[in-house]
N, C-alpha and C. Protein backbone atom coordinates (compact mmCIF):
# COMPACT_ATOMS: atom_id res chain seq x y z
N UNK A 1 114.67 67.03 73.82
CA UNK A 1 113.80 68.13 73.41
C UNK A 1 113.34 68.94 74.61
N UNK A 2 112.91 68.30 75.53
CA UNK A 2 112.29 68.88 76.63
C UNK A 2 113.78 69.30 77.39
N UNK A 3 114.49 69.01 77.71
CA UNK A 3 115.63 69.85 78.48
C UNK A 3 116.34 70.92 77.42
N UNK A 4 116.24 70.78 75.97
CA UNK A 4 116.51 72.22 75.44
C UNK A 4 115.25 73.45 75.76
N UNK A 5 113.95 73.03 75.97
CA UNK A 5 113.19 73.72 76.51
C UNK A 5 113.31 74.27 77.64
N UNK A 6 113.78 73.46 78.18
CA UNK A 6 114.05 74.29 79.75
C UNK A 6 115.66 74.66 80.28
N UNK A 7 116.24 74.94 79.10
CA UNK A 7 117.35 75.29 79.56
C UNK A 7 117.02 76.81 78.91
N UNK A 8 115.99 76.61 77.23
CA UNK A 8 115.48 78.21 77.12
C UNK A 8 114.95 79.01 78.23
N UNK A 9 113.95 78.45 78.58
CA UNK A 9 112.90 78.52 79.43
C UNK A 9 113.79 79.37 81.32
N UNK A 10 114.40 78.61 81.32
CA UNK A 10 115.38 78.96 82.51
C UNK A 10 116.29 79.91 82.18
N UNK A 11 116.72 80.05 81.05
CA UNK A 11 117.33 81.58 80.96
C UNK A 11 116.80 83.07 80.89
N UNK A 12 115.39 82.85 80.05
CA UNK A 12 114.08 83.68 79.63
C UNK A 12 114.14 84.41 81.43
N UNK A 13 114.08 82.90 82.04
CA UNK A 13 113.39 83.40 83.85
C UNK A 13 113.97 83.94 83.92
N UNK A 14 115.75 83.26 84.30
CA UNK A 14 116.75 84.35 84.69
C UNK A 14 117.05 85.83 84.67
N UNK A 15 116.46 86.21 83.14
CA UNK A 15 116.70 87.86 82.58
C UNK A 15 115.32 87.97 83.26
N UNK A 16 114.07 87.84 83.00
CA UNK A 16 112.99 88.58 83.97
C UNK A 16 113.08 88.94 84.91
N UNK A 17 113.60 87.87 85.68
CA UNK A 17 113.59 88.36 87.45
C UNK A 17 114.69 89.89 87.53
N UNK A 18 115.76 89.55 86.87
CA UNK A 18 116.62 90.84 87.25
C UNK A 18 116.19 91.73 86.42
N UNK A 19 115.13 91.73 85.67
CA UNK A 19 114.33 93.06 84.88
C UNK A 19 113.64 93.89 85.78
N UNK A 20 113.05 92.97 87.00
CA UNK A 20 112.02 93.31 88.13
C UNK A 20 112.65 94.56 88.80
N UNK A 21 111.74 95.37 88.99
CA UNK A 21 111.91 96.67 89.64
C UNK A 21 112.48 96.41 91.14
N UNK A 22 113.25 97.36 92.15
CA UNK A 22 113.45 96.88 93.28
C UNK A 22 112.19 97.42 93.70
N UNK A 23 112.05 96.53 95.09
CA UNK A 23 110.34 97.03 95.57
C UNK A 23 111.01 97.60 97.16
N UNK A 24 112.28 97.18 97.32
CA UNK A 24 112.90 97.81 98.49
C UNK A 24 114.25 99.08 98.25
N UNK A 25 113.83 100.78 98.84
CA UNK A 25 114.70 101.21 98.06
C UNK A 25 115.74 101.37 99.13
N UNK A 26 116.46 100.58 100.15
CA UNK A 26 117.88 100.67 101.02
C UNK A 26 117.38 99.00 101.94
N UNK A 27 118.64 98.64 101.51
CA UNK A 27 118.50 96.98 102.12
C UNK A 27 118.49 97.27 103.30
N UNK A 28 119.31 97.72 103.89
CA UNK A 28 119.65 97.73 105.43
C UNK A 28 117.84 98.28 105.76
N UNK A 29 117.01 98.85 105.32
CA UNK A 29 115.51 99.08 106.06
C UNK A 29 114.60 98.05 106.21
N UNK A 30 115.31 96.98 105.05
CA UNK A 30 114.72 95.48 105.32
C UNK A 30 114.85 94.69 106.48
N UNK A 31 115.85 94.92 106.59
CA UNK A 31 116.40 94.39 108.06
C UNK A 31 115.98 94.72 109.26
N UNK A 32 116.21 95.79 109.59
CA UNK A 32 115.66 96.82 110.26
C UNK A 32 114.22 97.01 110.48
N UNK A 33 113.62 96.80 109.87
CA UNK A 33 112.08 97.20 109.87
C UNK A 33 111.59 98.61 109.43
N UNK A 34 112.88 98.89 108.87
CA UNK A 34 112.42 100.95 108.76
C UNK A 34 112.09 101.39 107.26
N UNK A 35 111.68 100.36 106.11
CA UNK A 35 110.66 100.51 104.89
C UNK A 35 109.42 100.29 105.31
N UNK A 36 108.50 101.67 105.27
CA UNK A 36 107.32 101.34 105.81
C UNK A 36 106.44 101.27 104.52
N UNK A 37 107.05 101.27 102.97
CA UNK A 37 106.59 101.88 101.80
C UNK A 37 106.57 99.94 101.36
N UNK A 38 107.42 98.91 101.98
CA UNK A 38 107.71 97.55 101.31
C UNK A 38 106.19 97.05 101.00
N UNK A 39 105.38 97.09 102.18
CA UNK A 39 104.26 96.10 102.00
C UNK A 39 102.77 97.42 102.00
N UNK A 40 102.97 98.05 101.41
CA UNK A 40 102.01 98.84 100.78
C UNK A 40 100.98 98.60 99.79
N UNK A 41 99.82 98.81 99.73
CA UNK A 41 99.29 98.08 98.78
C UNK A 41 99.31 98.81 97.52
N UNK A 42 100.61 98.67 96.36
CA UNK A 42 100.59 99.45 95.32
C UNK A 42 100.55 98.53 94.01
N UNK A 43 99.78 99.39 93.09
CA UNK A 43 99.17 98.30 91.97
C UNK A 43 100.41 98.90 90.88
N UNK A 44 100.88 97.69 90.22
CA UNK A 44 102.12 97.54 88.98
C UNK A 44 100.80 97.77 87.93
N UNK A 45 101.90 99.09 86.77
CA UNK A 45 101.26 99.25 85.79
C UNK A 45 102.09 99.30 84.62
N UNK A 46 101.71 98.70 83.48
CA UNK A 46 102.30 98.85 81.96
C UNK A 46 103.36 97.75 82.09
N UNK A 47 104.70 98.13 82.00
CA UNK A 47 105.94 96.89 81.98
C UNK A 47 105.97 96.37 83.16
N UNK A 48 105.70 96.96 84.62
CA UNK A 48 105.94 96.47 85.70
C UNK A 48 104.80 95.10 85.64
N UNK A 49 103.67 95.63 85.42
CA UNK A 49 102.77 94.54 85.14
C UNK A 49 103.41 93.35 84.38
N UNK A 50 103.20 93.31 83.31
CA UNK A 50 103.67 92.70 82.41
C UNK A 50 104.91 91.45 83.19
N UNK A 51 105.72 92.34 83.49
CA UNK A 51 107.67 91.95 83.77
C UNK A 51 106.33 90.48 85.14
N UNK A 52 106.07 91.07 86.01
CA UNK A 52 105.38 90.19 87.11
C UNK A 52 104.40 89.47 86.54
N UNK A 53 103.93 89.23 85.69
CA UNK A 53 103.04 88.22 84.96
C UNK A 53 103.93 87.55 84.14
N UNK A 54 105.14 87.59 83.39
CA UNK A 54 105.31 86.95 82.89
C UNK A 54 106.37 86.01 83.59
N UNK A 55 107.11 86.66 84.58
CA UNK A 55 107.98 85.90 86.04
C UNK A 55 107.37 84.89 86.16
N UNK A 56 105.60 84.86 86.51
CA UNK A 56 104.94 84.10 87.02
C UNK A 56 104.59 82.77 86.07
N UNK A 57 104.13 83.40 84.91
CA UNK A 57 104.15 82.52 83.82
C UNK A 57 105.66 81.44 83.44
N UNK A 58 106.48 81.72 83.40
CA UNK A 58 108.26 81.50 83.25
C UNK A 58 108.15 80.26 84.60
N UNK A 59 107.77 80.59 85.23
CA UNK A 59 107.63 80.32 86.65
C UNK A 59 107.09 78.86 86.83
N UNK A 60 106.05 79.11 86.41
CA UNK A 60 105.12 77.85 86.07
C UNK A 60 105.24 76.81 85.52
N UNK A 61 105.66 77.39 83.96
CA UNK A 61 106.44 76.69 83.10
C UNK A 61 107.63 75.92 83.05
N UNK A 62 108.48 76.79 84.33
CA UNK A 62 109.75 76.00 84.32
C UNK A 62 109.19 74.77 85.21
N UNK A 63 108.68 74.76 85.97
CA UNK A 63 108.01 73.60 87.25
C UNK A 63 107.49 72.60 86.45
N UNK A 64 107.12 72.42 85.84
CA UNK A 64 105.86 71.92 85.11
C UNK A 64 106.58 71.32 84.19
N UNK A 65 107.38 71.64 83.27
CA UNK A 65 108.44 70.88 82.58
C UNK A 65 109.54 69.70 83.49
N UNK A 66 109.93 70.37 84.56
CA UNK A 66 111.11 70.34 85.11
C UNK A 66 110.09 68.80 85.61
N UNK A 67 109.35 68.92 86.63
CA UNK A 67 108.47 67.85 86.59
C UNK A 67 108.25 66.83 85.90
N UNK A 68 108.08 67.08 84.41
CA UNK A 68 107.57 66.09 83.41
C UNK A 68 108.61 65.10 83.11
N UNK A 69 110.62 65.99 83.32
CA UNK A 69 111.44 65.27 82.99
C UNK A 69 111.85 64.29 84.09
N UNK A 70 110.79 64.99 85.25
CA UNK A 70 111.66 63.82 86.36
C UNK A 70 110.89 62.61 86.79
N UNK A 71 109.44 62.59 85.75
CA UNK A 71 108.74 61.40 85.48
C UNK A 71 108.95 60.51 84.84
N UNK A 72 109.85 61.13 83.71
CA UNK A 72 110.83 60.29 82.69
C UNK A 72 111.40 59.21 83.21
C-alpha cells in the first residue's frame, strides 16, 4: 500500500518540478556569475506560488513515507 503511494506520490513530484518556472534565463550566466536578476529578492504569485508550495509539500511527503518503508 505504502509503495503504491509513493510511486503516486513520486510521479505527482516529478511533473511539479518540471512545471517550475526557470528562475535562470541563460545557463552559461550561472556559471559565469553574469545573472545578477538569480538571487533577487522576488516574491512568486498565483501558480508560481502554488507550483513552489506544493514541490515542497510532494517533497515532504515523499521523505516521510519513503522513511516509514525503510522502518519496515
Amino acid at each position: 500500500m505504502l509503495e503504491t503511494i509513493l510511486l503516486v506520490i513520486s510521479v505527482l513530484l516529478i511533473a511539479i518540478v518540471l512545471l517550475q518556472g526557470n528562475k535562470a534565463t541563460d545557463g552559461s550566466g550561472i556559471i559565469t556569475g553574469g545573472n545578477q536578476e538569480l538571487f533577487q529578492n522576488m516574491k512568486e504569485r498565483g501558480a508560481e506560488l502554488f507550483i513552489t508550495r506544493a514541490t515542497l509539500v510532494l517533497g515532504l511527503v515523499f521523505f516521510l513515507i519513503s522513511f516509514i518503508i525503510f522502518l519496515q
